[in-house]
N, C-alpha and C. Protein backbone atom coordinates (compact mmCIF):
# COMPACT_ATOMS: atom_id res chain seq x y z
N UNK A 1 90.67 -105.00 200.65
CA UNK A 1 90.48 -103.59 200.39
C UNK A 1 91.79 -102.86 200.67
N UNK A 2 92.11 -102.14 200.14
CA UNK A 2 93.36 -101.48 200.30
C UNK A 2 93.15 -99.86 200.78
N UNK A 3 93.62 -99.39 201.31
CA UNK A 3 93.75 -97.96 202.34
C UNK A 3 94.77 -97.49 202.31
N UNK A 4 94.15 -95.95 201.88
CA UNK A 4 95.77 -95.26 201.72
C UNK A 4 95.93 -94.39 203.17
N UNK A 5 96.94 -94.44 204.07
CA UNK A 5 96.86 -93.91 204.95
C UNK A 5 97.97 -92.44 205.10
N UNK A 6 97.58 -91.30 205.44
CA UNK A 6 98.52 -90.96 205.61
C UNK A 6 99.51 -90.78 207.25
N UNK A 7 100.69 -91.19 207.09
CA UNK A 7 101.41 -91.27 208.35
C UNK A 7 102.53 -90.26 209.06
N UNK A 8 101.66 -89.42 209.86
CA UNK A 8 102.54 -88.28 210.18
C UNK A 8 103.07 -88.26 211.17
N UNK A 9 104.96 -88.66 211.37
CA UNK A 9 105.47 -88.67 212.90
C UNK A 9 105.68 -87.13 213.56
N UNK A 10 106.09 -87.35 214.80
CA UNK A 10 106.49 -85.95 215.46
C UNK A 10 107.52 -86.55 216.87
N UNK A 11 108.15 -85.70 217.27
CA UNK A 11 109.45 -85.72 217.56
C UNK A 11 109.25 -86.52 218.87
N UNK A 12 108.60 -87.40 219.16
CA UNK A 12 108.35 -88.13 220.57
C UNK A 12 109.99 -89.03 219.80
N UNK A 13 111.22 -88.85 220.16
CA UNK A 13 112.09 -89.48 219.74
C UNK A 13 112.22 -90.89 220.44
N UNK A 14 111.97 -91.15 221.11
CA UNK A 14 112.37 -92.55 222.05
C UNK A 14 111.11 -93.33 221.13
N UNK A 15 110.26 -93.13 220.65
CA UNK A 15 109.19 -94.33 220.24
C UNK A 15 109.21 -94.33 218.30
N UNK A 16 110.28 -93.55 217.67
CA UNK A 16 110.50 -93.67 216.64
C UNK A 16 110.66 -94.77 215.60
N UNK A 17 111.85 -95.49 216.50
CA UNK A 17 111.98 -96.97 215.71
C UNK A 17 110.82 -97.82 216.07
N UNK A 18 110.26 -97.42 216.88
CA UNK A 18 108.92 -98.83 216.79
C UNK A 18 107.47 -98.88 215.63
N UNK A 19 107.97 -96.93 215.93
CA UNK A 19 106.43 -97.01 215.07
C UNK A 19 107.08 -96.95 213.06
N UNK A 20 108.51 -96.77 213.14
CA UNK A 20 108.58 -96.78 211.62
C UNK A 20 108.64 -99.04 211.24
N UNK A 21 108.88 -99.65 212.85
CA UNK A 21 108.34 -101.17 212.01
C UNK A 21 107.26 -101.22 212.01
N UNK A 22 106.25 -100.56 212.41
CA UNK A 22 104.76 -100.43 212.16
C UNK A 22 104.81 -100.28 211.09
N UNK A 23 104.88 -99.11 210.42
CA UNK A 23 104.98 -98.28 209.16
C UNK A 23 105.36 -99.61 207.98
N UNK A 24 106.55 -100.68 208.28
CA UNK A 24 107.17 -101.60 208.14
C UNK A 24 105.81 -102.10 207.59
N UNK A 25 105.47 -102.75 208.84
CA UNK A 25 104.49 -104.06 208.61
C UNK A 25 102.67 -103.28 207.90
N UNK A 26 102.84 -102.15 208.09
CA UNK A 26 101.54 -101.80 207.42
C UNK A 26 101.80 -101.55 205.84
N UNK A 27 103.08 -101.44 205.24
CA UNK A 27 102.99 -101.73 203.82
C UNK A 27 103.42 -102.81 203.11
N UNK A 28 104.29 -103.87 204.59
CA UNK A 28 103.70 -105.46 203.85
C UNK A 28 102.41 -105.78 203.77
N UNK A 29 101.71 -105.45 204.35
CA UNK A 29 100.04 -105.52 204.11
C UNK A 29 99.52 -105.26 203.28
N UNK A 30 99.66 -104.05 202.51
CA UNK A 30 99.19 -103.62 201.10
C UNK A 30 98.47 -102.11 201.39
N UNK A 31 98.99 -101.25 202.83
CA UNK A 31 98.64 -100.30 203.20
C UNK A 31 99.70 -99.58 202.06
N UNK A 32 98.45 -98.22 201.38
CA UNK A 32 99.56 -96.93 200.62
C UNK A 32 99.77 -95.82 201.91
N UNK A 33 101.26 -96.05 201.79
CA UNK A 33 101.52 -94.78 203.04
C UNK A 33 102.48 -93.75 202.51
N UNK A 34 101.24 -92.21 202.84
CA UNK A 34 102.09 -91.22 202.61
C UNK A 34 102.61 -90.35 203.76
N UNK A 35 104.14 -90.45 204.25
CA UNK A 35 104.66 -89.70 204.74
C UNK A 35 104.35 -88.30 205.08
N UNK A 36 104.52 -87.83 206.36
CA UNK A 36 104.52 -86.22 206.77
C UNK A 36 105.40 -86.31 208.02
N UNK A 37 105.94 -85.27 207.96
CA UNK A 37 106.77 -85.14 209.39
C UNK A 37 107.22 -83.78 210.03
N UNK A 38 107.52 -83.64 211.60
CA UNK A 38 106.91 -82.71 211.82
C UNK A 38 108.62 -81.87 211.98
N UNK A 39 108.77 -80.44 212.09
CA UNK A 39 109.87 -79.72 211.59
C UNK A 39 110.63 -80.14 212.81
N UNK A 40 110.35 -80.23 213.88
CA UNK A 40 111.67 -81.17 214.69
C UNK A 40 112.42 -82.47 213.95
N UNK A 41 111.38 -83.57 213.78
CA UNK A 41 111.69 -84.57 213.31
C UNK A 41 112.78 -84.73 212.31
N UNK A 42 112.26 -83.32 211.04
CA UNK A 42 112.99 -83.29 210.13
C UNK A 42 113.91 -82.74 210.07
N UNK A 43 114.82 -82.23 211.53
CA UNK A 43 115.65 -80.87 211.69
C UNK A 43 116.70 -81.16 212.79
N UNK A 44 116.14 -82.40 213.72
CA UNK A 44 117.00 -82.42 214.70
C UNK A 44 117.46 -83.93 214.99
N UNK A 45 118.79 -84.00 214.62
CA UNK A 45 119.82 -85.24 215.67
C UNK A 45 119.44 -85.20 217.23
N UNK A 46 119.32 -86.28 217.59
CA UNK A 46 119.07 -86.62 218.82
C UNK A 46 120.42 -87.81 219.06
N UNK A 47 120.07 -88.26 220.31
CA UNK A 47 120.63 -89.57 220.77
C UNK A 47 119.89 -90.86 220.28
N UNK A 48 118.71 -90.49 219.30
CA UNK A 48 117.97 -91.80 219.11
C UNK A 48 118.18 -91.74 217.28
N UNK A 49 118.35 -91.04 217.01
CA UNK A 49 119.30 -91.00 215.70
C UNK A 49 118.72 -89.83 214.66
N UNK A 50 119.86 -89.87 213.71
CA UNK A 50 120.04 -88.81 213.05
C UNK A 50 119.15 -88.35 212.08
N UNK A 51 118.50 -87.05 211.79
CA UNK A 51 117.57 -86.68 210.50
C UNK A 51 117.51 -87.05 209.67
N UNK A 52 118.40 -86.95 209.20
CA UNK A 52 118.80 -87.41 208.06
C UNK A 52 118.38 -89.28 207.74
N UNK A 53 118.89 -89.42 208.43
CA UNK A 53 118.70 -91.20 208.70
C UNK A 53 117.41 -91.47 208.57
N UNK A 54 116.73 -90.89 209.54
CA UNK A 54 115.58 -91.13 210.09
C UNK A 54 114.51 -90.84 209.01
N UNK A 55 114.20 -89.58 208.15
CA UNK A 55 113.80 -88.97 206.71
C UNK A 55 114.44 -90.34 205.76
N UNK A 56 115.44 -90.96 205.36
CA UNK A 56 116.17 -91.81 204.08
C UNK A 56 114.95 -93.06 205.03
N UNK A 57 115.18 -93.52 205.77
CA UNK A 57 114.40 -94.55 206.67
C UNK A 57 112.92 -94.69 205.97
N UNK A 58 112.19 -93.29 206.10
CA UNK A 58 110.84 -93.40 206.20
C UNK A 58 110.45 -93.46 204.43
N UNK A 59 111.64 -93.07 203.50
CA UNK A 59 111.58 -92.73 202.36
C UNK A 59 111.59 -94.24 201.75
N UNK A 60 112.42 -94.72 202.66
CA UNK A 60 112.76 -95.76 202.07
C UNK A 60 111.01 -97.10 201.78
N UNK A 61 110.87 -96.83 203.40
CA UNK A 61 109.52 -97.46 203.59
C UNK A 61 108.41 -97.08 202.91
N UNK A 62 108.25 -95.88 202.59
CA UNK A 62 106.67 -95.70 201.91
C UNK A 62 107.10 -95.49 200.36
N UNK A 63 108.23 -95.36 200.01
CA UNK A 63 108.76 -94.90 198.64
C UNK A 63 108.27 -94.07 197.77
N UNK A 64 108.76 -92.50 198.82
CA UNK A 64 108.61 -91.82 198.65
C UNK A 64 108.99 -90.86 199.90
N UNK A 65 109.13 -89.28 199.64
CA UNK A 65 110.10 -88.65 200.54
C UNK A 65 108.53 -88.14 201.49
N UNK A 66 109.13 -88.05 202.73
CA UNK A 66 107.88 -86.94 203.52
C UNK A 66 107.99 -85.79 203.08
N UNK A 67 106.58 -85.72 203.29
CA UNK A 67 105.96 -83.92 203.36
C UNK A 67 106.27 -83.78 204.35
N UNK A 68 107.19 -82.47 204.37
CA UNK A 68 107.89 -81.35 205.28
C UNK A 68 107.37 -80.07 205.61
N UNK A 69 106.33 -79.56 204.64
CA UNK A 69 106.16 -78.11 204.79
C UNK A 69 104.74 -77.99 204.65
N UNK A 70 104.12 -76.64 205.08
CA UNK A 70 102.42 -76.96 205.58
C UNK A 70 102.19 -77.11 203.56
N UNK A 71 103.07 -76.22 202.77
CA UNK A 71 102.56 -76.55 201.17
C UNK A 71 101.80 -77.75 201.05
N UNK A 72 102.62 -78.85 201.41
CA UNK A 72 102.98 -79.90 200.99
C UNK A 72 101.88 -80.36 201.52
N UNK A 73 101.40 -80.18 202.53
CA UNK A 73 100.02 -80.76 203.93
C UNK A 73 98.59 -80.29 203.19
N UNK A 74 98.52 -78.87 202.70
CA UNK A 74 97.21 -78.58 202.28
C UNK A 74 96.48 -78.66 201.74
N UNK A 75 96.46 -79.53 201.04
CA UNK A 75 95.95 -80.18 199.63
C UNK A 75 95.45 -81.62 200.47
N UNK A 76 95.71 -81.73 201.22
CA UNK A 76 95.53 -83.78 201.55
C UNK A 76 93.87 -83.52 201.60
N UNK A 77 93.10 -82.67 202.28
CA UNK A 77 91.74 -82.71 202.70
C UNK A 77 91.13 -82.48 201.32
N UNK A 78 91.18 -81.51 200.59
CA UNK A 78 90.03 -81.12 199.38
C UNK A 78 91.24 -82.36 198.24
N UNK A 79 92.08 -82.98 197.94
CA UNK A 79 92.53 -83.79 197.23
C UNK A 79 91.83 -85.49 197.44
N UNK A 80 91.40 -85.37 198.63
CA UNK A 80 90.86 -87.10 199.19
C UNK A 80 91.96 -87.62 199.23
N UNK A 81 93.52 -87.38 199.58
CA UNK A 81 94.71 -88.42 199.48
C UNK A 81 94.71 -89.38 200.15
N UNK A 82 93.62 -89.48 201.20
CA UNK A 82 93.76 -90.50 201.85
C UNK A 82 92.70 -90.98 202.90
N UNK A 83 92.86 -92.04 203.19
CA UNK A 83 91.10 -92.65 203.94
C UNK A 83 91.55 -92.51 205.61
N UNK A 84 92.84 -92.37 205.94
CA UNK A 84 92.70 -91.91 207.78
C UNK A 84 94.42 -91.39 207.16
N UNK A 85 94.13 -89.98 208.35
CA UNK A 85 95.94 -89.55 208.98
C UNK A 85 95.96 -90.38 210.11
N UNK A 86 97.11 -90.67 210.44
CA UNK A 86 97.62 -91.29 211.24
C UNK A 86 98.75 -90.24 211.82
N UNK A 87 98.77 -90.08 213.47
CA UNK A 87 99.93 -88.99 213.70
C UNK A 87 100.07 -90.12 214.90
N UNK A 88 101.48 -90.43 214.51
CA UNK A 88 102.27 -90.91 215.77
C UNK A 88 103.72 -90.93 215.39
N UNK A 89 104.78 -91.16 216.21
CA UNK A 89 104.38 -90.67 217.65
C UNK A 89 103.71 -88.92 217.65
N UNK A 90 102.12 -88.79 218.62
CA UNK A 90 101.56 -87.56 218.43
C UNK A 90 102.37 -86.94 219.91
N UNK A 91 102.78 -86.07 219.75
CA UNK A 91 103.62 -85.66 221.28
C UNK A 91 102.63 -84.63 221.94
N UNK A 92 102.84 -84.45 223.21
CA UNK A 92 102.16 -83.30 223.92
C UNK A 92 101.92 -82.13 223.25
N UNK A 93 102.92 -81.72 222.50
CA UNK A 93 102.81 -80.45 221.79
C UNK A 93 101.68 -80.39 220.24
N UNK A 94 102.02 -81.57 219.64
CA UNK A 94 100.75 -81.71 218.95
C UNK A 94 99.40 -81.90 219.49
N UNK A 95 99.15 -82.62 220.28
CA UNK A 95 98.08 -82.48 221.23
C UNK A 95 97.57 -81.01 221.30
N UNK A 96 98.16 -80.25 222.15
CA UNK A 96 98.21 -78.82 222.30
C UNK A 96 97.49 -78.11 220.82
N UNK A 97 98.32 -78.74 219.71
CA UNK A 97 97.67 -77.44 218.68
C UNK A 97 96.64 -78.02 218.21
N UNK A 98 96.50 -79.27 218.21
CA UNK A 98 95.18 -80.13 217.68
C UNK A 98 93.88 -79.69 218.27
N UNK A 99 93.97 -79.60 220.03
CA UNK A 99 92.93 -79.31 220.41
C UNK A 99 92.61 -77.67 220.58
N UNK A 100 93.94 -76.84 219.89
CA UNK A 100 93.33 -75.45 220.34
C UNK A 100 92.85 -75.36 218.98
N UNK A 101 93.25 -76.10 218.01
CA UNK A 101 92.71 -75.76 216.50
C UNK A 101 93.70 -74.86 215.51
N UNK A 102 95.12 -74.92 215.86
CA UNK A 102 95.98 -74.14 215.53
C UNK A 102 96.60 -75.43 214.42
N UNK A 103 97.08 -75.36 213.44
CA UNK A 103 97.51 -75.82 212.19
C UNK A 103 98.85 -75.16 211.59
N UNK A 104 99.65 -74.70 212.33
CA UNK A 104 100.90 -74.19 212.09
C UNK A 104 102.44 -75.11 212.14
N UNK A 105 102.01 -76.36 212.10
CA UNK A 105 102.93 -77.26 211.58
C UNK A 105 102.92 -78.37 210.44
N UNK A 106 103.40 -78.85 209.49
CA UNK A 106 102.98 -79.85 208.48
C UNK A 106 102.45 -80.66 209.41
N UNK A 107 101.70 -81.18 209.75
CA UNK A 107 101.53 -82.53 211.24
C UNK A 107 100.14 -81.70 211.26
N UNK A 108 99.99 -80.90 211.60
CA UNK A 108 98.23 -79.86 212.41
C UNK A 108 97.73 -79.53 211.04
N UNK A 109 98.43 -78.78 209.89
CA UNK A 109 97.84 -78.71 209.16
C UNK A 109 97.26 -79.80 208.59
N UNK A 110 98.15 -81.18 208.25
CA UNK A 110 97.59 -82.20 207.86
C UNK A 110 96.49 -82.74 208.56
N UNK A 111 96.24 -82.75 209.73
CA UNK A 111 94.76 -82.86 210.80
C UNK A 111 94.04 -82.09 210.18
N UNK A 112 94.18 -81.17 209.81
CA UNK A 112 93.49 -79.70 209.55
C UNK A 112 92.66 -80.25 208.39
N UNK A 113 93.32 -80.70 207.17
CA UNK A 113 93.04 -80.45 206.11
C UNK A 113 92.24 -81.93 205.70
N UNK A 114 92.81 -82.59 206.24
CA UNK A 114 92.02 -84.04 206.45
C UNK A 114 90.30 -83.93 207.13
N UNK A 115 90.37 -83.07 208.62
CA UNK A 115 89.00 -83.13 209.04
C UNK A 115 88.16 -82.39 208.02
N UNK A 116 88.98 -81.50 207.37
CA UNK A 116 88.27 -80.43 206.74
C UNK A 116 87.33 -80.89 205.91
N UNK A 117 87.58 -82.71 205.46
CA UNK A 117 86.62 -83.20 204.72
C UNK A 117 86.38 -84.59 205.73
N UNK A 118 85.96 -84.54 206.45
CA UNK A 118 85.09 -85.52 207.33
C UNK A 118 85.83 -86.98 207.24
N UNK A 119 87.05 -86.61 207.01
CA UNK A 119 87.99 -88.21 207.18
C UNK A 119 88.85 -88.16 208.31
N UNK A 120 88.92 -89.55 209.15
CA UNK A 120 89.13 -89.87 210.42
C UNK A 120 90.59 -89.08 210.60
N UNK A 121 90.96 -88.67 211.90
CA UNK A 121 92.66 -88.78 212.53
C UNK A 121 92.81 -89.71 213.60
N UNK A 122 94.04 -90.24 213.07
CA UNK A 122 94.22 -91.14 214.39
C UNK A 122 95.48 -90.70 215.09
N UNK A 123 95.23 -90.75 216.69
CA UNK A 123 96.45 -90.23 217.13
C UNK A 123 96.78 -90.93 218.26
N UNK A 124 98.06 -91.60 218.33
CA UNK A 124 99.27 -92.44 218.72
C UNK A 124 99.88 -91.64 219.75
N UNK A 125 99.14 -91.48 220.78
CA UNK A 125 99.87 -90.61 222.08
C UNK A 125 101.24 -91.05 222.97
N UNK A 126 102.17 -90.04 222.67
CA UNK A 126 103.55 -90.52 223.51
C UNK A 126 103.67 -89.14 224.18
N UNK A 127 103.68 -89.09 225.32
CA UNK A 127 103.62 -87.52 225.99
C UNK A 127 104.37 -88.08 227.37
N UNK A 128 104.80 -87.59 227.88
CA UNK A 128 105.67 -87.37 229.24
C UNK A 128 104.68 -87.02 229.98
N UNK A 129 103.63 -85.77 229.88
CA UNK A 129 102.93 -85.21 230.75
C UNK A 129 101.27 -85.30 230.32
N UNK A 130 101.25 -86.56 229.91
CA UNK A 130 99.68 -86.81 228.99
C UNK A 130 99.14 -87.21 230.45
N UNK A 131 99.01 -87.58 231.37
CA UNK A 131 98.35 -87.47 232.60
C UNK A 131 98.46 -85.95 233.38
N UNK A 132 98.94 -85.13 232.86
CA UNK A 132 99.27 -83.91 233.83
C UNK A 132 98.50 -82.90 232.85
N UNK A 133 99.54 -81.88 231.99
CA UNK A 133 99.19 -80.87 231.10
C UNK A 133 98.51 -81.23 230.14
N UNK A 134 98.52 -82.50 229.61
CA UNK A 134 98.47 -82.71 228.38
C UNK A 134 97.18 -83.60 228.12
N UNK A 135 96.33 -83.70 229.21
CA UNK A 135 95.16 -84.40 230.06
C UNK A 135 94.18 -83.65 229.59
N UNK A 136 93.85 -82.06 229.35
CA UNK A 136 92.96 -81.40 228.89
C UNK A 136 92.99 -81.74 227.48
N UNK A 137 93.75 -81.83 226.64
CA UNK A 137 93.92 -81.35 225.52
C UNK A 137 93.33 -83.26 224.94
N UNK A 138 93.73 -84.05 225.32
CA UNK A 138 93.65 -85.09 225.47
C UNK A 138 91.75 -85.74 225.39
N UNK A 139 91.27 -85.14 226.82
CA UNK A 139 90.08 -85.05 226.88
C UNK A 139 89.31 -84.43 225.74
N UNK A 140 89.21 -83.08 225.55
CA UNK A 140 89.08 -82.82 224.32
C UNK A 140 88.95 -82.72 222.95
N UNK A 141 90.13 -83.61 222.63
CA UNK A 141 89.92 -84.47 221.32
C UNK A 141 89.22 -85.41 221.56
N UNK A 142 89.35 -86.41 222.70
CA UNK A 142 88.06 -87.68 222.50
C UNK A 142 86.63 -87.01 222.61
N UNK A 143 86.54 -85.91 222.48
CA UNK A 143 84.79 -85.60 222.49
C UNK A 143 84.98 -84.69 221.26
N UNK A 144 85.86 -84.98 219.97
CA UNK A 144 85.47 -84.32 219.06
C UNK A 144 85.29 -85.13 217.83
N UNK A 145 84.57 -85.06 216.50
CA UNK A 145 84.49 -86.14 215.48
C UNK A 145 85.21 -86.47 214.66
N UNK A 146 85.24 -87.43 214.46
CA UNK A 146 86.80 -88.00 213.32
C UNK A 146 88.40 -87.93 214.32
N UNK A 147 88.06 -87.59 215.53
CA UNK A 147 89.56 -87.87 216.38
C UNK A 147 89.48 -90.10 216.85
N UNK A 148 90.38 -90.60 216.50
CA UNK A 148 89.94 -92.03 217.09
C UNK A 148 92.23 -92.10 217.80
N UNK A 149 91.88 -92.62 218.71
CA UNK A 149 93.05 -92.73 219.68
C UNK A 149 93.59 -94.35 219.67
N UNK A 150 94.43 -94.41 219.41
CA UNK A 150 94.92 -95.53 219.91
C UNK A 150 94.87 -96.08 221.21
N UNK A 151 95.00 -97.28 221.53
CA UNK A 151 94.54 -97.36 222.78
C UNK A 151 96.13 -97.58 223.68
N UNK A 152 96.22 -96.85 224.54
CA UNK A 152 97.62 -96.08 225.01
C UNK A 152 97.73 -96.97 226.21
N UNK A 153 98.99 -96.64 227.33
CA UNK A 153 99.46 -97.23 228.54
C UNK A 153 100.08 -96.33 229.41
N UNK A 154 100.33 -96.56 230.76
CA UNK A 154 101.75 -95.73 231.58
C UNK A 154 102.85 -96.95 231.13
N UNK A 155 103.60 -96.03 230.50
CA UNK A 155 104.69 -96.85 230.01
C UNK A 155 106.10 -96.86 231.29
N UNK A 156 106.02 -96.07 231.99
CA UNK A 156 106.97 -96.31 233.12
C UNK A 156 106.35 -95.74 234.54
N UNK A 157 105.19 -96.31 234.95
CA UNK A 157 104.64 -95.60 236.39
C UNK A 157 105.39 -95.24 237.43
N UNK A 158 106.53 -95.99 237.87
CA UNK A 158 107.28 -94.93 238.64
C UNK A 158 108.34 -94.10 238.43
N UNK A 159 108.88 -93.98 237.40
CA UNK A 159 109.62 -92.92 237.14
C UNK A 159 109.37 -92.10 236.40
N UNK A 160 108.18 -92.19 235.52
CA UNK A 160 107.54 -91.17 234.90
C UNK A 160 105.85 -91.42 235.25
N UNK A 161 105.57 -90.88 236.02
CA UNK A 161 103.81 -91.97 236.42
C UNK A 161 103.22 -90.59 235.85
N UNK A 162 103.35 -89.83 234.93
CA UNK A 162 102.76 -88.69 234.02
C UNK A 162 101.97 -89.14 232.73
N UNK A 163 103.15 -90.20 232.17
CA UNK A 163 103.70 -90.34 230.94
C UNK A 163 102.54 -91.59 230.72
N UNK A 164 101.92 -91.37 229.21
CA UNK A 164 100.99 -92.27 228.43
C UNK A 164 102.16 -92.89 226.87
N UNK A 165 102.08 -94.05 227.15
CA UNK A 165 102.05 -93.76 225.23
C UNK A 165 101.43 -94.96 224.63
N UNK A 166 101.56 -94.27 223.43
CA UNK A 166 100.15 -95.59 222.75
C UNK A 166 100.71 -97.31 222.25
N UNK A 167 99.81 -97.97 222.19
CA UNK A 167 100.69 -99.29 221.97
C UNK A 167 100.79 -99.31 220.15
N UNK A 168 101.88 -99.14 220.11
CA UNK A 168 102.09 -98.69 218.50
C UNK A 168 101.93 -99.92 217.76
N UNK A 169 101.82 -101.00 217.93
CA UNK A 169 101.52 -101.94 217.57
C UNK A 169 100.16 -101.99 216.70
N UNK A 170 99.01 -101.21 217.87
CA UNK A 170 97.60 -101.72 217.70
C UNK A 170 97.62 -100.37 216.57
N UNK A 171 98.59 -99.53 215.90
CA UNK A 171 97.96 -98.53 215.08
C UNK A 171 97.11 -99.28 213.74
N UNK A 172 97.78 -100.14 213.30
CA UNK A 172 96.91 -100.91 211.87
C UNK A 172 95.24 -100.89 212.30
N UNK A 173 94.89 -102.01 213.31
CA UNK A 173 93.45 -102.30 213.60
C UNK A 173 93.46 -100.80 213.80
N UNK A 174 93.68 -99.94 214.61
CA UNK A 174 92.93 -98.68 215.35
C UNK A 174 92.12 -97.91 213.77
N UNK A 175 93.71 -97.84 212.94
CA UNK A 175 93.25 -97.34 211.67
C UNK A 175 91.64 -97.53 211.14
N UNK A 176 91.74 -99.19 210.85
CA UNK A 176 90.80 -99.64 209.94
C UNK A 176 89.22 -99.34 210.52
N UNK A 177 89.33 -99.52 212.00
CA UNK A 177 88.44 -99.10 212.89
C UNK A 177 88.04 -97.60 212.72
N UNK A 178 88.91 -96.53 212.68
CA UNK A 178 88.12 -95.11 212.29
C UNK A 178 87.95 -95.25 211.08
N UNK A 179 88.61 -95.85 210.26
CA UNK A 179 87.74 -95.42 208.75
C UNK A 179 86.45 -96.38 208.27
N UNK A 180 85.77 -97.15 209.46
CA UNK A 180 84.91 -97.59 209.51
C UNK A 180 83.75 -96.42 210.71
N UNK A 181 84.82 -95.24 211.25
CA UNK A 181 83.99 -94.59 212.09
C UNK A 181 83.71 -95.09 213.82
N UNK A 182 84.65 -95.65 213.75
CA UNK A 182 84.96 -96.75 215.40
C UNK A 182 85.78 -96.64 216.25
N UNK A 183 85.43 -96.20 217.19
CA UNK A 183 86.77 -96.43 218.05
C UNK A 183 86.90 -97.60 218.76
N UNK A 184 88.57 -98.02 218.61
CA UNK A 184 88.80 -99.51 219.17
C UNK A 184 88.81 -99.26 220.17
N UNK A 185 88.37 -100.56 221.07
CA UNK A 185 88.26 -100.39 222.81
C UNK A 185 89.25 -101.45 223.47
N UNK A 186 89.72 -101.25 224.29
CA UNK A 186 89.94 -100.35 225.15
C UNK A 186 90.45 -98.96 224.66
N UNK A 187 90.02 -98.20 225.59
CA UNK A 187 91.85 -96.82 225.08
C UNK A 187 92.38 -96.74 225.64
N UNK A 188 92.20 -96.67 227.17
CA UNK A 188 93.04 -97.03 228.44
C UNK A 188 93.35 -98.36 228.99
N UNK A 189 94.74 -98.98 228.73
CA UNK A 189 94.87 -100.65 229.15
C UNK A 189 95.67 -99.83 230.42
């Protein structure tokens, strides 16, 4: 069976290159992936590399450019473009607008417009403060419908013992699992 997913990063910059060999290995599979990305992503050089790069990268992989702008996002829900969003890396700040219900970035709107027709989101948590601030917002989405989580870690307990992020690995199964309406278990390893 083939699944078109759509895959929306956001600026968790340190977990970038892992989840675009995800991205990698989910369209040697025969996954259709459509790009979205969020206006940091698409706007800012970091130390983990350049926009530009990083946009030609993802273009290269799904073949085809990301959606950048909410235009581009609002159509995915009443169009059916796709059988699960996928948002990773989802950062604290997406968290934040996901669970207040705010849709003011290509990334929220695409949540937006996706639940809007009863198809899954999956979200790939990389947060610094996903045990602290980002713990409500967190909670919240797992008690709402069509949210399914990857199943996440403390990726450095003593120097960041705040900090969750998801095992980007397990995004393929997590996928196939919400668009069957499932959440994979564990979520907390």
């Amino acid at each position: 069976m083939s699944l078109t997913a759509g895959f929306a990063l956001c600026g968790s910059f340190c977990t970038i290159d892992r989840v675009l060999r995800v991205m990698e290995r989910m369209e040697k599979e025969g996954w259709e992936l459509i790009p979205i990305v969020s206006d940091p992503l698409a706007t800012m050089d970091t130390r983990f590399g350049a926009s530009r790069d990083i946009l030609d990268e993802i273009t290269h992989i799904c073949g085809r450019p990301p959606m950048t702008t909410l235009q581009e996002a609002e159509p995915i829900g009443p169009k059916a473009m796709m059988d699960v969003l996928i948002i990773a890396p989802c950062t604290g700040s997406t968290l934040a607008r996901l669970a207040q219900g705010l849709s003011n970035t290509p990334v929220t709107l695409a949540a937006k417009s996706q639940l809007r027709v009863e198809r899954p989101v999956v979200l790939a948590v990389s947060s610094n403060d996903a045990l602290a601030g980002s713990a409500p917002n967190i909670a919240a989405l797992l008690n709402r419908k069509h949210y399914y989580f990857v199943p996440m870690r403390q990726d450095a307990p003593r120097s960041k013992p705040r900090s969750l992020v998801a095992v980007m690995e397990n995004i393929p199964e997590t996928a196939k699992e919400a668009v069957g309406g499932r959440q994979i278990q564990p979520i907390l390893l």
